[in-house]
C-alpha atoms as a PDB file:
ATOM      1  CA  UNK A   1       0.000   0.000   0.000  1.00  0.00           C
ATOM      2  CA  UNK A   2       1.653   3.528  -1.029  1.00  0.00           C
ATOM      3  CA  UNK A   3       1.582   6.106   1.292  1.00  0.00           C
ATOM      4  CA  UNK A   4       2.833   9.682   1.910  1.00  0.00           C
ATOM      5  CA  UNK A   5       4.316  10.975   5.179  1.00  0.00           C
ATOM      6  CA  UNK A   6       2.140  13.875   6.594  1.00  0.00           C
ATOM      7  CA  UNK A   7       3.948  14.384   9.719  1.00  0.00           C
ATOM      8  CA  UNK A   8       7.062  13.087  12.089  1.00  0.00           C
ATOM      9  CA  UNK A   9       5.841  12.129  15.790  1.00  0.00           C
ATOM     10  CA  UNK A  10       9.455  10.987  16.747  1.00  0.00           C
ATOM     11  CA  UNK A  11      10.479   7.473  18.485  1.00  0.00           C
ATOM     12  CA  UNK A  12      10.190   6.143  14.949  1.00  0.00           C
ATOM     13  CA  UNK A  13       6.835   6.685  14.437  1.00  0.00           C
ATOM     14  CA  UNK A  14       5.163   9.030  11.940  1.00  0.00           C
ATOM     15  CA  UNK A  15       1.016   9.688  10.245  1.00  0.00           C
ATOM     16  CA  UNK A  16       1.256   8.746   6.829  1.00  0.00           C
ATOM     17  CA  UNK A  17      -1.824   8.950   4.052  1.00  0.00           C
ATOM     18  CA  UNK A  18      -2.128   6.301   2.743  1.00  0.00           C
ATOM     19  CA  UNK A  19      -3.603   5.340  -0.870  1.00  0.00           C
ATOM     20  CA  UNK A  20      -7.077   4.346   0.446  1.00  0.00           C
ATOM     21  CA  UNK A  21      -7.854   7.428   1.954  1.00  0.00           C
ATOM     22  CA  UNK A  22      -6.632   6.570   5.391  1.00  0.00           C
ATOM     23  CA  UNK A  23      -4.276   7.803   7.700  1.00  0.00           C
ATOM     24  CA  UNK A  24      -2.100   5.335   9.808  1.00  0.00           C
ATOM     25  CA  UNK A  25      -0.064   6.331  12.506  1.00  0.00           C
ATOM     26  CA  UNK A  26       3.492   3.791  11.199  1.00  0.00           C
ATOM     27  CA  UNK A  27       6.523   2.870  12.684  1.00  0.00           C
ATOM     28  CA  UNK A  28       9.671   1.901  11.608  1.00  0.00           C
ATOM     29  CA  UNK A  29      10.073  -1.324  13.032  1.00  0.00           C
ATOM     30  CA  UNK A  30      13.458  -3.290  13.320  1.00  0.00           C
ATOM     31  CA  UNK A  31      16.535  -2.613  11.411  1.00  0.00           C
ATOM     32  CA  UNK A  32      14.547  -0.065   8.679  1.00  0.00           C
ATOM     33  CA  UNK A  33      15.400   1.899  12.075  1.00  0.00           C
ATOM     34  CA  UNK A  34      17.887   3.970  10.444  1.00  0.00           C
ATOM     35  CA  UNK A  35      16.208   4.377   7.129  1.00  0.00           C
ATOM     36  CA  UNK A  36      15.948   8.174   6.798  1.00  0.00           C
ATOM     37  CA  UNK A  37      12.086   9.401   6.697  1.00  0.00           C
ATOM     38  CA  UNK A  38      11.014  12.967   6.199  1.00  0.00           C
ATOM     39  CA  UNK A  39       7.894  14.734   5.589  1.00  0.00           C
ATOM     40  CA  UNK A  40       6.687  14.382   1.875  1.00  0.00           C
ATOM     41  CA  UNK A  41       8.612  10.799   1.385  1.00  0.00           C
ATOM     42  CA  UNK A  42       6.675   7.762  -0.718  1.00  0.00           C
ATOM     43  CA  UNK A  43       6.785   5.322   1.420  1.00  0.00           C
ATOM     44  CA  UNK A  44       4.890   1.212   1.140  1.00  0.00           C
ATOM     45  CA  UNK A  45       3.337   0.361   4.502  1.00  0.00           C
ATOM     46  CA  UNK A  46       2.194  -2.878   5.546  1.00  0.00           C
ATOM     47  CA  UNK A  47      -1.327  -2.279   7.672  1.00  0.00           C
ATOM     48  CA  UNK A  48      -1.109  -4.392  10.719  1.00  0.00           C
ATOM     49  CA  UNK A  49      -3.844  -7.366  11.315  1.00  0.00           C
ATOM     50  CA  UNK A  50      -5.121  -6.000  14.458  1.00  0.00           C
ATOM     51  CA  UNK A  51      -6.269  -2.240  14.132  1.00  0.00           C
ATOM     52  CA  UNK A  52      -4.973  -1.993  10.868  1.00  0.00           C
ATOM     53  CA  UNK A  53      -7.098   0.712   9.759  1.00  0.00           C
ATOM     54  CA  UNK A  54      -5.419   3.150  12.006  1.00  0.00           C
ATOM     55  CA  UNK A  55      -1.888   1.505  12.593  1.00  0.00           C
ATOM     56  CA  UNK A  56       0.645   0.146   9.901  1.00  0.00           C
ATOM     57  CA  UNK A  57       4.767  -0.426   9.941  1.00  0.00           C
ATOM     58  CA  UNK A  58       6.821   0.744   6.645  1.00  0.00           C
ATOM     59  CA  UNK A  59       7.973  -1.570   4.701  1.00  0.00           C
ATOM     60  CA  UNK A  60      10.459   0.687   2.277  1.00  0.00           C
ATOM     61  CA  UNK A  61      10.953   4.024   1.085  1.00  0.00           C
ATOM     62  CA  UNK A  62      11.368   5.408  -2.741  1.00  0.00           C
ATOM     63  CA  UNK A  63      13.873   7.133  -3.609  1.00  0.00           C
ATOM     64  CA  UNK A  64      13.440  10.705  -5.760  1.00  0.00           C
ATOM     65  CA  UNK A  65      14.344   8.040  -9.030  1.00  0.00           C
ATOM     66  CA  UNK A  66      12.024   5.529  -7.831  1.00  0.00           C
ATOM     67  CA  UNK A  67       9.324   8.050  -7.383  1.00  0.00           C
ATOM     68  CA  UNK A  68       9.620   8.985 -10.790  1.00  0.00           C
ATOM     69  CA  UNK A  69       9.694   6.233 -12.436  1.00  0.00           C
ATOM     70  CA  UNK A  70       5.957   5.582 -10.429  1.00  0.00           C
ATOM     71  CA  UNK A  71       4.750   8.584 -11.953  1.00  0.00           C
ATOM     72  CA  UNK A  72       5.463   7.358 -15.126  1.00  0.00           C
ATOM     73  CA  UNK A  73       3.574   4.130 -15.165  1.00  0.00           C
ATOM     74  CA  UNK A  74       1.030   5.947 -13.168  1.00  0.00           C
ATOM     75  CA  UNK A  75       0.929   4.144 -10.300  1.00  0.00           C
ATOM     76  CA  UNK A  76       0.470   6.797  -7.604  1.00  0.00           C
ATOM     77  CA  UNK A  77      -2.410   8.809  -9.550  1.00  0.00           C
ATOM     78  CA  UNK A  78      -4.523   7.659  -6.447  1.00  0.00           C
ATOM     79  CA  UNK A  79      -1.846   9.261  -3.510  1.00  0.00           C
ATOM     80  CA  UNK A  80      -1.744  12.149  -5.904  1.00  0.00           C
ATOM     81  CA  UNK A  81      -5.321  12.666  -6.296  1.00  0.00           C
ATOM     82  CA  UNK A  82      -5.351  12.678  -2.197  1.00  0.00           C
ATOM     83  CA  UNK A  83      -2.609  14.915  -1.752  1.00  0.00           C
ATOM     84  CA  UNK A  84      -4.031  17.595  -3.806  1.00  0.00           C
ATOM     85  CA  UNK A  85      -7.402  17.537  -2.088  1.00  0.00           C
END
């Protein structure tokens, strides 16, 4: 599932839109602890099985290249749609 971050809450954790319309509050769990996050970043987040309409872990973040090459085959028209509303 595709996400955006929206905000930074610290401790690893962080709201992020998601592609459904959603937002989950996500953490960085295990050794993804020292990926590098910030506001604005496409991230894929894994919803959990319990609450996982409001809580979700990320599974990897896209690079600026990576992003692009999304846009191109259109596959974040959805998170784009939702970040313009």
């Amino acid at each position: 599932l595709f996400g955006i971050v929206t905000q930074r809450l610290g401790f690893k954790r962080m709201y992020v839109l998601c592609e459904d319309g959603k937002i989950r509050v996500t953490r960085t769990p295990g050794r993804k602890r020292r990926l590098w996050i910030r506001e604005g970043d496409i991230v894929v987040v894994k919803p959990w099985n319990v609450q996982g309409d409001e809580k979700a872990d990320v599974i990897h973040k896209y690079r600026a290249a990576e992003v692009e090459f999304l846009r191109r085959k259109n596959l974040l028209q959805k998170l784009d749609a939702l970040q313009q509303m």
